[in-house]
Protein backbone atom coordinates (compact mmCIF):
# COMPACT_ATOMS: atom_id res chain seq x y z
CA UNK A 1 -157.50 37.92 -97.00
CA UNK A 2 -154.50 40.32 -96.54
CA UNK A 3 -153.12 41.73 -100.14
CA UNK A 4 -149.93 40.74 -101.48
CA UNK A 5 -148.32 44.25 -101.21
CA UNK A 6 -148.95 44.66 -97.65
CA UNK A 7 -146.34 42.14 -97.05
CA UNK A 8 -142.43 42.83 -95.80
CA UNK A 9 -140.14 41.12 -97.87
CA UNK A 10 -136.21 40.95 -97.82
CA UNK A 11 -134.25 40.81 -100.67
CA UNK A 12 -130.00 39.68 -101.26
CA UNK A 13 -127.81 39.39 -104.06
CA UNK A 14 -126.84 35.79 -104.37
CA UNK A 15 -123.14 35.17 -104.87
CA UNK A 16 -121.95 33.44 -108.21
CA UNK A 17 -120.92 30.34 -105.88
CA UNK A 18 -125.39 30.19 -105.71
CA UNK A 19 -126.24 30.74 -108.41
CA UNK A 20 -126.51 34.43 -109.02
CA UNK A 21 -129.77 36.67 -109.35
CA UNK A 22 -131.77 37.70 -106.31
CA UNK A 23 -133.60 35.86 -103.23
CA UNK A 24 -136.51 37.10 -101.81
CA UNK A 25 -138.37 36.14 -98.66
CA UNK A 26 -140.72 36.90 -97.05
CA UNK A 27 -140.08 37.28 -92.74
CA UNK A 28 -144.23 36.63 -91.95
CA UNK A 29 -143.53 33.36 -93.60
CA UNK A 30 -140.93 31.55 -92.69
CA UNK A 31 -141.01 28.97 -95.56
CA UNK A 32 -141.86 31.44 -98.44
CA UNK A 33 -138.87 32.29 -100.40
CA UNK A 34 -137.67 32.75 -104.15
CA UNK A 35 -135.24 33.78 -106.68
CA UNK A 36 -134.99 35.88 -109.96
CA UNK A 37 -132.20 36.97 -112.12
CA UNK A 38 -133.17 40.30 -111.89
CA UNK A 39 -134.65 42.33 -108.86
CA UNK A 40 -137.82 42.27 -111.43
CA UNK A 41 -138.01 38.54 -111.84
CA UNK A 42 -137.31 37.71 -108.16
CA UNK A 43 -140.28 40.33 -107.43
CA UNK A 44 -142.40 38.88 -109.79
CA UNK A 45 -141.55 34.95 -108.45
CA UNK A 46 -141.59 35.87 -104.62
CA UNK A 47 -145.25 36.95 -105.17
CA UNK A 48 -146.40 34.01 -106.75
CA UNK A 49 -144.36 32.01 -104.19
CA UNK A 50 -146.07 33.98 -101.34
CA UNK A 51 -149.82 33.37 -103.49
CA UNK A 52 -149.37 29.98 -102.92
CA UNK A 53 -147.79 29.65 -99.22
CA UNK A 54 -151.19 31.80 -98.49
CA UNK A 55 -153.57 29.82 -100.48
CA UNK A 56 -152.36 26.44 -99.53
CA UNK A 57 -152.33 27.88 -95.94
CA UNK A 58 -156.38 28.32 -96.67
CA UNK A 59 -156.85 25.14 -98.46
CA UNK A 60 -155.41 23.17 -95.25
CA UNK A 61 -157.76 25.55 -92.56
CA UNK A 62 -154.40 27.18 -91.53
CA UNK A 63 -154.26 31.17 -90.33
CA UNK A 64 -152.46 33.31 -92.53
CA UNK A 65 -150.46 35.74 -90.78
CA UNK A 66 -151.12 39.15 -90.90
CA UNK A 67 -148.63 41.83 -92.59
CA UNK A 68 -146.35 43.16 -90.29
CA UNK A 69 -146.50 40.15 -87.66
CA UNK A 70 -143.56 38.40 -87.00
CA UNK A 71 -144.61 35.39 -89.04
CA UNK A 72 -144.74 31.98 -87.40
CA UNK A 73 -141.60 31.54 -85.49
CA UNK A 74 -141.82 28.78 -83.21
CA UNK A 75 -139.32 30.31 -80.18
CA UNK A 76 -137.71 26.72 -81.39
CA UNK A 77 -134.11 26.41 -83.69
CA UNK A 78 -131.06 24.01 -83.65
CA UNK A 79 -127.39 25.32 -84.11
CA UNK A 80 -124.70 22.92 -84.97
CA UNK A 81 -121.36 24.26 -83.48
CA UNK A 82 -117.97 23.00 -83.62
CA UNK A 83 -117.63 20.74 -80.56
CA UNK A 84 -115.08 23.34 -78.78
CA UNK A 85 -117.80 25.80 -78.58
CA UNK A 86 -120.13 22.77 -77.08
CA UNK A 87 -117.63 21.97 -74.49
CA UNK A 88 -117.04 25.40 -73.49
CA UNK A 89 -120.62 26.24 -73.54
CA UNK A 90 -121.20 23.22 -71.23
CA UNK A 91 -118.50 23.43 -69.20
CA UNK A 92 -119.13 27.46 -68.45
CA UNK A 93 -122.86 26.46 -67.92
CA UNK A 94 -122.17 24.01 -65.16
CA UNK A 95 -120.20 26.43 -63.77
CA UNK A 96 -122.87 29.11 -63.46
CA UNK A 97 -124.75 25.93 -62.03
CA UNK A 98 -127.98 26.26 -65.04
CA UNK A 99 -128.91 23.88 -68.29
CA UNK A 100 -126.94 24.72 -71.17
CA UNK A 101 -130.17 25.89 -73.33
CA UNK A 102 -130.20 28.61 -70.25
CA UNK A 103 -126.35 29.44 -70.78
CA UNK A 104 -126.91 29.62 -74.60
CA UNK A 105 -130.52 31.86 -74.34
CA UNK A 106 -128.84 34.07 -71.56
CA UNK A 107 -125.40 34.78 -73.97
CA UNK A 108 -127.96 35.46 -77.04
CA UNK A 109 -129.85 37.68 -75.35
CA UNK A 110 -126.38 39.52 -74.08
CA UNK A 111 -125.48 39.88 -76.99
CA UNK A 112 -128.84 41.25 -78.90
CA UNK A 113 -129.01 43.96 -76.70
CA UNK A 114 -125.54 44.95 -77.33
CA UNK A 115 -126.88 45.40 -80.65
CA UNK A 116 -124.11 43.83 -82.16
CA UNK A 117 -124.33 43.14 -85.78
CA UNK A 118 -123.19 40.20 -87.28
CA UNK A 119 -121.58 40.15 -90.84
């Protein structure tokens, strides 16, 4: 069994609007998140959180992924969009004559390796 510390995590202020405090997840487990008031508390919560993601992961004969491994993304997400977006999506992927999840990967993809950051 990996040890807690060897584990990435990711940390945010909340805004007032949620709640306040801190959220912590962890990016190796895609499900394992929680929240603190302090940095402290949401330290202190996020490990227990991640204790139990791991041993409930055990109990059910599940792998635990290793520190440092991408966690268990399925390649696999839905997006809503504003139907605009869907039309134009659509209508610029029959254009280019592919399926729209092609039109949607291939502008992702474009735009990762612009390295664009998004606020």
């Amino acid at each position: 069994m990996y040890a807690l510390e060897d584990y990435p995590f990711e940390m945010r202020p909340l805004k007032p609007s949620e709640g306040g405090g801190f959220l912590i997840s962890y990016p190796d487990f895609t499900e394992c998140i929680a929240d603190g008031e302090t940095v402290e508390e949401a330290l202190q919560n996020g490990r227990k959180a991640l204790q139990a993601v791991m041993g409930t992961l055990q109990e059910q004969g599940m792998p635990v992924p290793a520190p440092n491994s991408g966690g268990v993304a399925s390649g696999k997400f839905i997006a809503r969009v504003p139907k605009s977006i869907h039309a134009q999506l659509a209508a610029r992927a029959r254009m280019e004559g592919v399926s729209l999840n092609a039109m949607v990967l291939t502008l992702i993809a474009k735009g990762l390796g612009q390295g664009t950051r998004v606020e």
